[in-house]
Every structure is written in C-alpha cells, then in structure tokens.
C-alpha atoms as a PDB file:
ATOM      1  CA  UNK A   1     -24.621  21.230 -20.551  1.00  0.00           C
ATOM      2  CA  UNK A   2     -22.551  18.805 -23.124  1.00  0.00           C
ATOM      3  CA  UNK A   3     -20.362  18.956 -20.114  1.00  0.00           C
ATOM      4  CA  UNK A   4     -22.738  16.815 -17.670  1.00  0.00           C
ATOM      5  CA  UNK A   5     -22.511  14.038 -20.430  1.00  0.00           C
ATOM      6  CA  UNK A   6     -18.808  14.317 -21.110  1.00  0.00           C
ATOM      7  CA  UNK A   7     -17.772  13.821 -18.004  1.00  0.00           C
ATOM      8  CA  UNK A   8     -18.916  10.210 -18.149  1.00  0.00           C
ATOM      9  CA  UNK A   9     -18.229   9.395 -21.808  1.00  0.00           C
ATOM     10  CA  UNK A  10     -15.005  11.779 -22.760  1.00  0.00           C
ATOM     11  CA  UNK A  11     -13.750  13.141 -18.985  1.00  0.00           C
ATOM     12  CA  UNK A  12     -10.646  13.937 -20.507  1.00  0.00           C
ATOM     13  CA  UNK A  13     -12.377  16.761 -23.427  1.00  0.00           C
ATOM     14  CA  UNK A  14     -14.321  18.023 -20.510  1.00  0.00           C
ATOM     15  CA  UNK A  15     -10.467  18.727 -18.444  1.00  0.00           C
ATOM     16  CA  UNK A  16      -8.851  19.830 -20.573  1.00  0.00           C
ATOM     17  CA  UNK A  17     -11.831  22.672 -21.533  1.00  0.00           C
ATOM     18  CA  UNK A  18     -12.549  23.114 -17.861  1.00  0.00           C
ATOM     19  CA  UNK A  19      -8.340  23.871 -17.355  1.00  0.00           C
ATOM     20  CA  UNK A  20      -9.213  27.599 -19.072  1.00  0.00           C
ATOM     21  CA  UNK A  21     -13.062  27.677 -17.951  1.00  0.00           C
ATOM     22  CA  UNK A  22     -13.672  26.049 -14.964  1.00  0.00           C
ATOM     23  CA  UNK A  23     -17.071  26.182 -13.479  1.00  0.00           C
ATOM     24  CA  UNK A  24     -18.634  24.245 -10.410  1.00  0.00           C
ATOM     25  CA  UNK A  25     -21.848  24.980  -9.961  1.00  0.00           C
ATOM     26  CA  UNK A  26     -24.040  23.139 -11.983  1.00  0.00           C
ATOM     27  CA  UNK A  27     -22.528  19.749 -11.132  1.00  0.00           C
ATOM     28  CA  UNK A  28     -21.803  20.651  -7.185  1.00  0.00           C
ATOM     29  CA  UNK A  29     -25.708  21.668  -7.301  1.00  0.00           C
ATOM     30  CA  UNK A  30     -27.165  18.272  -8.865  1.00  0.00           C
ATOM     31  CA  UNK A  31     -24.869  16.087  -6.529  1.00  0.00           C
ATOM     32  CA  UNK A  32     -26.185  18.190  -3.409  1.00  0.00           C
ATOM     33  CA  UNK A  33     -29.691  18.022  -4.596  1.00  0.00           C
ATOM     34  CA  UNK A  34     -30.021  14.511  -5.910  1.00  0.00           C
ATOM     35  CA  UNK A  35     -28.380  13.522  -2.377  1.00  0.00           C
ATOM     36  CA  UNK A  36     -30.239  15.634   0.002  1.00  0.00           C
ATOM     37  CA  UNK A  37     -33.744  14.307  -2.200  1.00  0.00           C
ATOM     38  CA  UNK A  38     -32.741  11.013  -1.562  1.00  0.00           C
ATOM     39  CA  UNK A  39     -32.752  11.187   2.257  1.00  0.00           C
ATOM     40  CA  UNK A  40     -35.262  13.410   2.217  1.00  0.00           C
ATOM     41  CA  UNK A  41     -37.576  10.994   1.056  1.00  0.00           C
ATOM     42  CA  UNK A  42     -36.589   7.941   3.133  1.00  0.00           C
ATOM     43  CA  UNK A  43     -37.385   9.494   6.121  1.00  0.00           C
ATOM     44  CA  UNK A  44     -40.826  10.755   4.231  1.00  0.00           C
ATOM     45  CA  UNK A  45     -41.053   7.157   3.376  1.00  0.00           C
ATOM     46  CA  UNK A  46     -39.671   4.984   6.341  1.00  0.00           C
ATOM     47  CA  UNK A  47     -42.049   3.384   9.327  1.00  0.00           C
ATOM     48  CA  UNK A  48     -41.612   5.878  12.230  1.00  0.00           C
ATOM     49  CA  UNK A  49     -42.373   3.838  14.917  1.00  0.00           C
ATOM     50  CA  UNK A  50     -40.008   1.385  13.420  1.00  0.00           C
ATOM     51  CA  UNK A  51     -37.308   4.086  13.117  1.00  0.00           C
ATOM     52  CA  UNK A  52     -37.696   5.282  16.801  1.00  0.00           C
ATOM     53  CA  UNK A  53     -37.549   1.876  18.067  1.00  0.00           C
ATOM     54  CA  UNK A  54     -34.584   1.257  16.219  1.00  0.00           C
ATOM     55  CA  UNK A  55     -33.049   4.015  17.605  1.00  0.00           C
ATOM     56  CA  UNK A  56     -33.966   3.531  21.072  1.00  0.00           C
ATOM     57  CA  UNK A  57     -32.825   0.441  20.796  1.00  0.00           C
ATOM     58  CA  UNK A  58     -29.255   2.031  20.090  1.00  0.00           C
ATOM     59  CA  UNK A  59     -28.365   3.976  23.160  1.00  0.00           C
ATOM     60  CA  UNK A  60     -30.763   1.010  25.485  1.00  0.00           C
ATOM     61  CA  UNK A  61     -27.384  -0.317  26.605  1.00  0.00           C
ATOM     62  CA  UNK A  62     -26.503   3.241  28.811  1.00  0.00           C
ATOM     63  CA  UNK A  63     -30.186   3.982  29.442  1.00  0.00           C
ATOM     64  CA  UNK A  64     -32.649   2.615  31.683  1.00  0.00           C
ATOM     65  CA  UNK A  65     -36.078   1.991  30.422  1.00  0.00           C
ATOM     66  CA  UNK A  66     -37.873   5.427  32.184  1.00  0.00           C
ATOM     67  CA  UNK A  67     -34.516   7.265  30.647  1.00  0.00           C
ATOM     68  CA  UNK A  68     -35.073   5.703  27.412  1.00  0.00           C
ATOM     69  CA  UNK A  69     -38.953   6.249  27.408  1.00  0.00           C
ATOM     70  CA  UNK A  70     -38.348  10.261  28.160  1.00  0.00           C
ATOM     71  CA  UNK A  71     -35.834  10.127  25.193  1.00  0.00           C
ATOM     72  CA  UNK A  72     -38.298   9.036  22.607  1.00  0.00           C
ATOM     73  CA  UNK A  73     -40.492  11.691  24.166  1.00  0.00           C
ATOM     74  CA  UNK A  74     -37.635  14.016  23.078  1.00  0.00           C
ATOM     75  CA  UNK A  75     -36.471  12.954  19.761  1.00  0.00           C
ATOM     76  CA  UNK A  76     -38.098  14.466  16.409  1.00  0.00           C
ATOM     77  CA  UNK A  77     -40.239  11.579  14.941  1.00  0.00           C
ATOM     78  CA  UNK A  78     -38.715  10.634  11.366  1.00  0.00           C
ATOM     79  CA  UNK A  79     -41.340  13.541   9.315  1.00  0.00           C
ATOM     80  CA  UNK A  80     -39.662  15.618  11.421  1.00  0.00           C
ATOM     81  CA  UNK A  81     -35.721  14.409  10.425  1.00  0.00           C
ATOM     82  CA  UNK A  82     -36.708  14.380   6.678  1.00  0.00           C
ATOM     83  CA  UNK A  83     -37.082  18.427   6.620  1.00  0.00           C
ATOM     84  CA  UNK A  84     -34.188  18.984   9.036  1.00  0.00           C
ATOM     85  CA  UNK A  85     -32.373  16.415   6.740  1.00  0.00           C
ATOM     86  CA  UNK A  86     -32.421  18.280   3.240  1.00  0.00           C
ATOM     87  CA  UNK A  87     -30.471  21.281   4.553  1.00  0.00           C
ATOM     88  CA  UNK A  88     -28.320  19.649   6.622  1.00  0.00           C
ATOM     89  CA  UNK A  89     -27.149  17.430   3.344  1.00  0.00           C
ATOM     90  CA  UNK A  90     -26.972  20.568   1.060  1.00  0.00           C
ATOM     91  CA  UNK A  91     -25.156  22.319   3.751  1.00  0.00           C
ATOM     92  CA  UNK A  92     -22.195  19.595   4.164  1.00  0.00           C
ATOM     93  CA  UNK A  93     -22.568  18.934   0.701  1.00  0.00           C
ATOM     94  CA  UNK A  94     -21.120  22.414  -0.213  1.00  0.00           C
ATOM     95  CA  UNK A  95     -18.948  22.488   3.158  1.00  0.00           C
ATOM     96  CA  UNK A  96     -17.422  19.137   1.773  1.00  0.00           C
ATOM     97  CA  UNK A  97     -16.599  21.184  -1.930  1.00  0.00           C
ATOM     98  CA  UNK A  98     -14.992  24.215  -0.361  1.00  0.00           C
ATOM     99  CA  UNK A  99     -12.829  21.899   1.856  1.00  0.00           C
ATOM    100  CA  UNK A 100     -11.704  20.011  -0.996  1.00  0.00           C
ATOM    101  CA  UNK A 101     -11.540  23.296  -3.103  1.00  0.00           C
ATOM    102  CA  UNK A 102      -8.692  24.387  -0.760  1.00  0.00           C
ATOM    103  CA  UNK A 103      -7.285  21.456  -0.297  1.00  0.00           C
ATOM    104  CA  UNK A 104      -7.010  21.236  -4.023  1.00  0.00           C
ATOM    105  CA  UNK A 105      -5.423  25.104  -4.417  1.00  0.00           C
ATOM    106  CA  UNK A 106      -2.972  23.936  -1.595  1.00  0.00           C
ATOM    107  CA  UNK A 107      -1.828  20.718  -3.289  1.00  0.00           C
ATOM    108  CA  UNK A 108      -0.776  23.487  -5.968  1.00  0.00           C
ATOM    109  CA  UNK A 109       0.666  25.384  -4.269  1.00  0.00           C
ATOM    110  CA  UNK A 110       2.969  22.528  -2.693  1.00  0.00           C
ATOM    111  CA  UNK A 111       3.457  20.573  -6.129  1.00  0.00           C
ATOM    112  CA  UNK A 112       4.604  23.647  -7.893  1.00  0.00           C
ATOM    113  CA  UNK A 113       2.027  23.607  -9.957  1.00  0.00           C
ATOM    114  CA  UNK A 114      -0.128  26.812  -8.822  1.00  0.00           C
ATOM    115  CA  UNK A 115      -4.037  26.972  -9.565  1.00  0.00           C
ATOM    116  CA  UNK A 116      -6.866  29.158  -8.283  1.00  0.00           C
ATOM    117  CA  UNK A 117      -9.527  28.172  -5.771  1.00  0.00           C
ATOM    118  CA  UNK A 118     -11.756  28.351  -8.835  1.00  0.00           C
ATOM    119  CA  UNK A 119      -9.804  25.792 -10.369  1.00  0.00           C
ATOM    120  CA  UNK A 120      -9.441  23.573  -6.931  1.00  0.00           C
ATOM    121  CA  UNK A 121     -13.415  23.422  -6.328  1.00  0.00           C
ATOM    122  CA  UNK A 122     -14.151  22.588 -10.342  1.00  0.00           C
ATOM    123  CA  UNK A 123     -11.490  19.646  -9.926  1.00  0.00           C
ATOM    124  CA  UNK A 124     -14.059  18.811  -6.728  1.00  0.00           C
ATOM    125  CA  UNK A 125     -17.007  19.493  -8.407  1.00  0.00           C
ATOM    126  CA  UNK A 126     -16.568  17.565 -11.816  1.00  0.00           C
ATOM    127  CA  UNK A 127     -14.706  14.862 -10.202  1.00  0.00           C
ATOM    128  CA  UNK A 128     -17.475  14.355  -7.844  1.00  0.00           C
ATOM    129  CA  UNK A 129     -19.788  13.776 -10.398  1.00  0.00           C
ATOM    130  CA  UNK A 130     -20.009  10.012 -10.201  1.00  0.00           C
ATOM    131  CA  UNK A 131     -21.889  10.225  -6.983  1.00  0.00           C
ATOM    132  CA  UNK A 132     -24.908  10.966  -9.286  1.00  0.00           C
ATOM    133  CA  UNK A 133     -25.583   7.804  -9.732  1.00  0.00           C
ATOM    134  CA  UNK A 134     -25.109   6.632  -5.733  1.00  0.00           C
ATOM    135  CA  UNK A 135     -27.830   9.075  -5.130  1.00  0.00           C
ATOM    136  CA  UNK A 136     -30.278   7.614  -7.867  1.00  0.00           C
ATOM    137  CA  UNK A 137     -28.973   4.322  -7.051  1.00  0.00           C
ATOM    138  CA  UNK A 138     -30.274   5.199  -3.405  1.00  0.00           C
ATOM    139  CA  UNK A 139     -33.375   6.969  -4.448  1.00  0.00           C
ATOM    140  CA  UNK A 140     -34.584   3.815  -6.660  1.00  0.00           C
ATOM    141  CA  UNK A 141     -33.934   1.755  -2.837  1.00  0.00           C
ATOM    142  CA  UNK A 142     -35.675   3.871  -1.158  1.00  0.00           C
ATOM    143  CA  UNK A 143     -39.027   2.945  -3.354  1.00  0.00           C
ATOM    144  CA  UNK A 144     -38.296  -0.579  -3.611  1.00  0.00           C
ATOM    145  CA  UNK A 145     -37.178  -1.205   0.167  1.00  0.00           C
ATOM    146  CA  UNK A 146     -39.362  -1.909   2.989  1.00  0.00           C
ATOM    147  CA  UNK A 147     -40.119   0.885   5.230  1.00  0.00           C
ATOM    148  CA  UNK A 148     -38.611  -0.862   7.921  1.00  0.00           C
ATOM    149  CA  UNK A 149     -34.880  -0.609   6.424  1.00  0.00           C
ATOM    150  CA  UNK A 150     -32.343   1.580   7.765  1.00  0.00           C
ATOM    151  CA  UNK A 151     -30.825   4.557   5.757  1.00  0.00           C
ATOM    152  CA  UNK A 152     -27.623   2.785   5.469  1.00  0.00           C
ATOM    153  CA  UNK A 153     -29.175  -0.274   3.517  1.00  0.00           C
ATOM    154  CA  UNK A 154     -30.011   2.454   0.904  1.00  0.00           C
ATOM    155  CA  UNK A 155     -26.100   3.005   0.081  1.00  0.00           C
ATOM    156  CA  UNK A 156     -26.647   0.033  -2.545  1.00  0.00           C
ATOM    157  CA  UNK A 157     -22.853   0.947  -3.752  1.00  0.00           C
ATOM    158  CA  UNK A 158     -21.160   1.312  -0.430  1.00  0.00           C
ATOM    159  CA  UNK A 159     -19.112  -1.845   0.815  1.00  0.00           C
ATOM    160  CA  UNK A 160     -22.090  -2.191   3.425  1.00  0.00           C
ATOM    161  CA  UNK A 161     -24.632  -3.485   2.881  1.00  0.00           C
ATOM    162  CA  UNK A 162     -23.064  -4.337  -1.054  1.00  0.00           C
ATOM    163  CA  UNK A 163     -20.827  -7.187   0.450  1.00  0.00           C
ATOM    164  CA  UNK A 164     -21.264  -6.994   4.276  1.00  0.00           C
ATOM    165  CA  UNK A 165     -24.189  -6.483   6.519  1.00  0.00           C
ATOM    166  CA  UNK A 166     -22.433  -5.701  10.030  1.00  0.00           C
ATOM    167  CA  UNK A 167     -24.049  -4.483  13.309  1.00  0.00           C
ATOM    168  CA  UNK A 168     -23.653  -1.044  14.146  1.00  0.00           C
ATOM    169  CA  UNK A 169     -21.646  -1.878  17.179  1.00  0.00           C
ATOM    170  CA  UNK A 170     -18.986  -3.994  15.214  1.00  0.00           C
ATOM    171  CA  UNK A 171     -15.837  -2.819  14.736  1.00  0.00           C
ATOM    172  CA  UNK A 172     -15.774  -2.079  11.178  1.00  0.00           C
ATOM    173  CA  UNK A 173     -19.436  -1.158  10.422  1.00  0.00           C
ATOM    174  CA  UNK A 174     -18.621   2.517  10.042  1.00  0.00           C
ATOM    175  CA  UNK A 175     -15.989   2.068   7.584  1.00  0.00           C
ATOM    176  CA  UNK A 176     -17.601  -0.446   5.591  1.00  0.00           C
ATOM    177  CA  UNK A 177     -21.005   1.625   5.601  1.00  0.00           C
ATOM    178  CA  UNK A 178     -19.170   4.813   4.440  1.00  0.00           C
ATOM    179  CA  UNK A 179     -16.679   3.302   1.890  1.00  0.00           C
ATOM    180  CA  UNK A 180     -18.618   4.085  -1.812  1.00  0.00           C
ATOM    181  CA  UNK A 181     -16.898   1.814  -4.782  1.00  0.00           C
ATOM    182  CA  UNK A 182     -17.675   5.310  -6.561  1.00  0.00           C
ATOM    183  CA  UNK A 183     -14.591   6.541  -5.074  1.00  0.00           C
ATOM    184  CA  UNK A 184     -12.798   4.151  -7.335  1.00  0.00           C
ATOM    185  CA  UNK A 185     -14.538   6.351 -10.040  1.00  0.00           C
ATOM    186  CA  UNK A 186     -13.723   9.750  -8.534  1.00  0.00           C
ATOM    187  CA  UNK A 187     -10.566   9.195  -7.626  1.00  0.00           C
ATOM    188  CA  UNK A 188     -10.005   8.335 -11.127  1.00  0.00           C
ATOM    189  CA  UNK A 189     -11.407  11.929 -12.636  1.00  0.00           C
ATOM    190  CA  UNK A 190     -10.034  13.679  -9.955  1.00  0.00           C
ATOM    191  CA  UNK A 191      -5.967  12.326 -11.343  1.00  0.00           C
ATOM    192  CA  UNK A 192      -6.839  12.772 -14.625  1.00  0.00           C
ATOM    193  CA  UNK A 193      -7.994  16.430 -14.272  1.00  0.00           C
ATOM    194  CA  UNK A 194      -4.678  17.072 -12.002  1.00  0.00           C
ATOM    195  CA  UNK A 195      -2.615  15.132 -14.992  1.00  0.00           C
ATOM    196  CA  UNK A 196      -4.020  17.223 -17.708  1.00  0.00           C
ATOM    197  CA  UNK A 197      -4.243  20.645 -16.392  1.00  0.00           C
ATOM    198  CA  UNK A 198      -0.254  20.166 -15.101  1.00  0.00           C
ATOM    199  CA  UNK A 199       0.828  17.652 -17.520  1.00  0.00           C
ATOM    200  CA  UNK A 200       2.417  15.172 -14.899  1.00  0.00           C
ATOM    201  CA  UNK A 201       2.565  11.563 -14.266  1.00  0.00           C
ATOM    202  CA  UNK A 202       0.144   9.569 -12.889  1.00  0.00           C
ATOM    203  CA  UNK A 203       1.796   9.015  -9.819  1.00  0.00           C
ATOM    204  CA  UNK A 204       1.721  12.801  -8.607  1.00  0.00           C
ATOM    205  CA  UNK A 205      -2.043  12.891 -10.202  1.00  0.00           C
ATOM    206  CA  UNK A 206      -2.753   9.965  -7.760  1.00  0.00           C
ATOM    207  CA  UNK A 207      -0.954  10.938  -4.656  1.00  0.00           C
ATOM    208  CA  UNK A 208      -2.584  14.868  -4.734  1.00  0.00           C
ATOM    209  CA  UNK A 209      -6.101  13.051  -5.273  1.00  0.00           C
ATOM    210  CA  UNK A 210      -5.641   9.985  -2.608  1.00  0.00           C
ATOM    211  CA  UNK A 211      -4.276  11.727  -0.093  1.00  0.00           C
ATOM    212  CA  UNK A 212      -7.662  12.976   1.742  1.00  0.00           C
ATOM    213  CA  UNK A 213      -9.031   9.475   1.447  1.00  0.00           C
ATOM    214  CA  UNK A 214      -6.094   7.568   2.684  1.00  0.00           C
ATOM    215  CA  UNK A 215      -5.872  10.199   5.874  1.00  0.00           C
ATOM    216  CA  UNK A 216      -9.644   9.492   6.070  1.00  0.00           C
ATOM    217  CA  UNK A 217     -10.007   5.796   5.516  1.00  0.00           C
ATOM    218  CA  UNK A 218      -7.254   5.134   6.998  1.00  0.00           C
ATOM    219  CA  UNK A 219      -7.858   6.682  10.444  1.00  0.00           C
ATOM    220  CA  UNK A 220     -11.328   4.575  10.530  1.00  0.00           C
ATOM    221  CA  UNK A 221      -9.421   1.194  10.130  1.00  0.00           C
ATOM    222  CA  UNK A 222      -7.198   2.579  12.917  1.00  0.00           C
ATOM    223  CA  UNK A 223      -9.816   2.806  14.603  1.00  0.00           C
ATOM    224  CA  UNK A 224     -11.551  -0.101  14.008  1.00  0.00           C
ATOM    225  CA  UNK A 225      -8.277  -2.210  14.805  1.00  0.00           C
ATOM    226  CA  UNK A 226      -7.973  -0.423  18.517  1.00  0.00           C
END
C-alpha cells in the first residue's frame, strides 16, 4: 500500500524495492478502473440527442440524409455506449500493460540487461501510475462540464483541448487530442526504474522508455503532415 504513495513522493525507494518484488496488479487495476469509471459516466451523464447529432453530423459529408437518418436508427444511443464502454476500457487497459510488459522484457533482452515479464509489466504498471490523476482530472470534468461536451474536452491534461481546440477533421486533432503532458511524468518513472534496476545512464534509461512513444507519436505527425 505505502507503495501507491511512494511512487509519487519517493519513486526511486519504491524501484529499487520493486527490482526484487515486483508486483502489478494493484496499480494496473486502479488506472483501468479509475479510467473506464470516468467514461463510463460521461456517457451516463452526456445529452444523447446531443451526442447522436454530433455524431451524425460526422460521417454527413459521405451520407445522404435518408442514409444518415437509418444510421441513427442503428447506432446504440449514448446509455447504451456507457456499459459497452467500461469493458472495452478495462480490456485495452490491460491489453496496453501486457504489450508494454513484453516490450519491456524485450528491451532486456536487447540491452543486455535480462529481466522477466514480471519485471517488464511492473516497470508498466508503476510507471503508469501518473495517469491516476488524468482519470480524476477527467472524472471532476465530467461533473462540472455541460452535457453537451464531447469526451475529448474531458482530457483536461491532453494538449487538446489544454492549449488547442481543433476540429476533428484538422490535420492534427488526433495527435493533439491523444498527447497527455502525463507522459512527461511517465516517461520519467519509467527511466528511472530501467536506471535503477540495471544501473545505467540516463541515456539508455530514456531511449528503452521513449522508444514506443516516439514510433507512436511520431507516425501521427507523419500523418498529419501528408
């Protein structure tokens, strides 16, 4: 439990006990919850007819207005998307830890510096915990939003709608809607947990940790500048 505390206040302690303990769990389980919870309950929350027009109004530029009108017909109303939501969060939630889990005992395995897949999805999980507070930071916009605000506008730390409010059909509205500052954070725990358990440089610790996020980011600003 002191470790759910430490990780914010003394990340290195929690490391360097983690290096011949490590556990995942509990803080893989309270980042999937918290997150799922919070999109959960905007769609409990948000106007439904608003929603639907919103997202009508979407795909209106390849549809014609019968097509459109059978579409709504189709589509789950936003009750609906809030109970199909929670699972579908805790579900990529843990697909996103075993991913990095691997990617982590890889790394290892490449670097020299050999760790088990137990190892590689604590690194994930503890290094992940700064997106606690993006998840409360959403849930407390969720309650204090109108009900006519998209899901996005809930992201209060993500570059959009922090800085930028863009379109969704601009260029670089995805990547500016899906870039957290928390990664500045995570990024951070994940190096120093790679720099303590293998004693190396910062430099390695950084390149092992920035790698998925560069590859990622990266190919949306290619993207974006096609």
């Amino acid at each position: 439990m002191s470790h759910l505390i430490n990780i914010f206040l003394e990340p290195g302690k929690v490391f360097a006990e983690l290096k011949e303990k490590p556990t995942f769990l509990v803080p893989a389980l309270i980042v999937a919850v918290l997150t799922a919870l919070s999109a959960t309950l905007y769609f409990l929350r948000v106007d439904p007819d608003w929603l639907m027009a919103q997202q009508l109004q979407a795909m209106s530029g390849d549809m014609s207005k019968a097509e459109l009108e059978q579409m709504g017909k189709m589509m789950p109303g936003a009750r609906t998307m809030a109970w199909f939501t929670a699972p579908m969060v805790l579900i990529t939630v843990a697909l996103t830890y075993a991913v990095f889990g691997f990617y982590y005992w890889l790394a290892g395995k490449v670097t020299g510096n050999p760790l088990s897949y137990r190892h590689g999805l604590s690194l994930a999980a503890w290094g992940g915990m700064p997106m606690v507070v993006g998840a409360v930071a959403a849930l407390v916009a969720v309650y204090t939003s109108s009900p006519q605000s998209t899901f996005e506008s809930m992201q209060l730390l993500n570059v959009g709608p922090l800085f930028v409010q863009l379109p969704m059909d601009h260029d670089w509205s995805r990547l500016a809607k899906s870039f957290s500052l928390l990664n500045f954070w995570v990024w951070f725990l994940g190096a120093l947990g790679w720099k303590i358990w293998f004693r190396t440089g910062w430099g390695q610790a950084l390149a092992v940790v920035l790698l998925p996020s560069v590859l990622i980011y990266g190919g949306m600003a290619l993207f974006a500048l096609l």
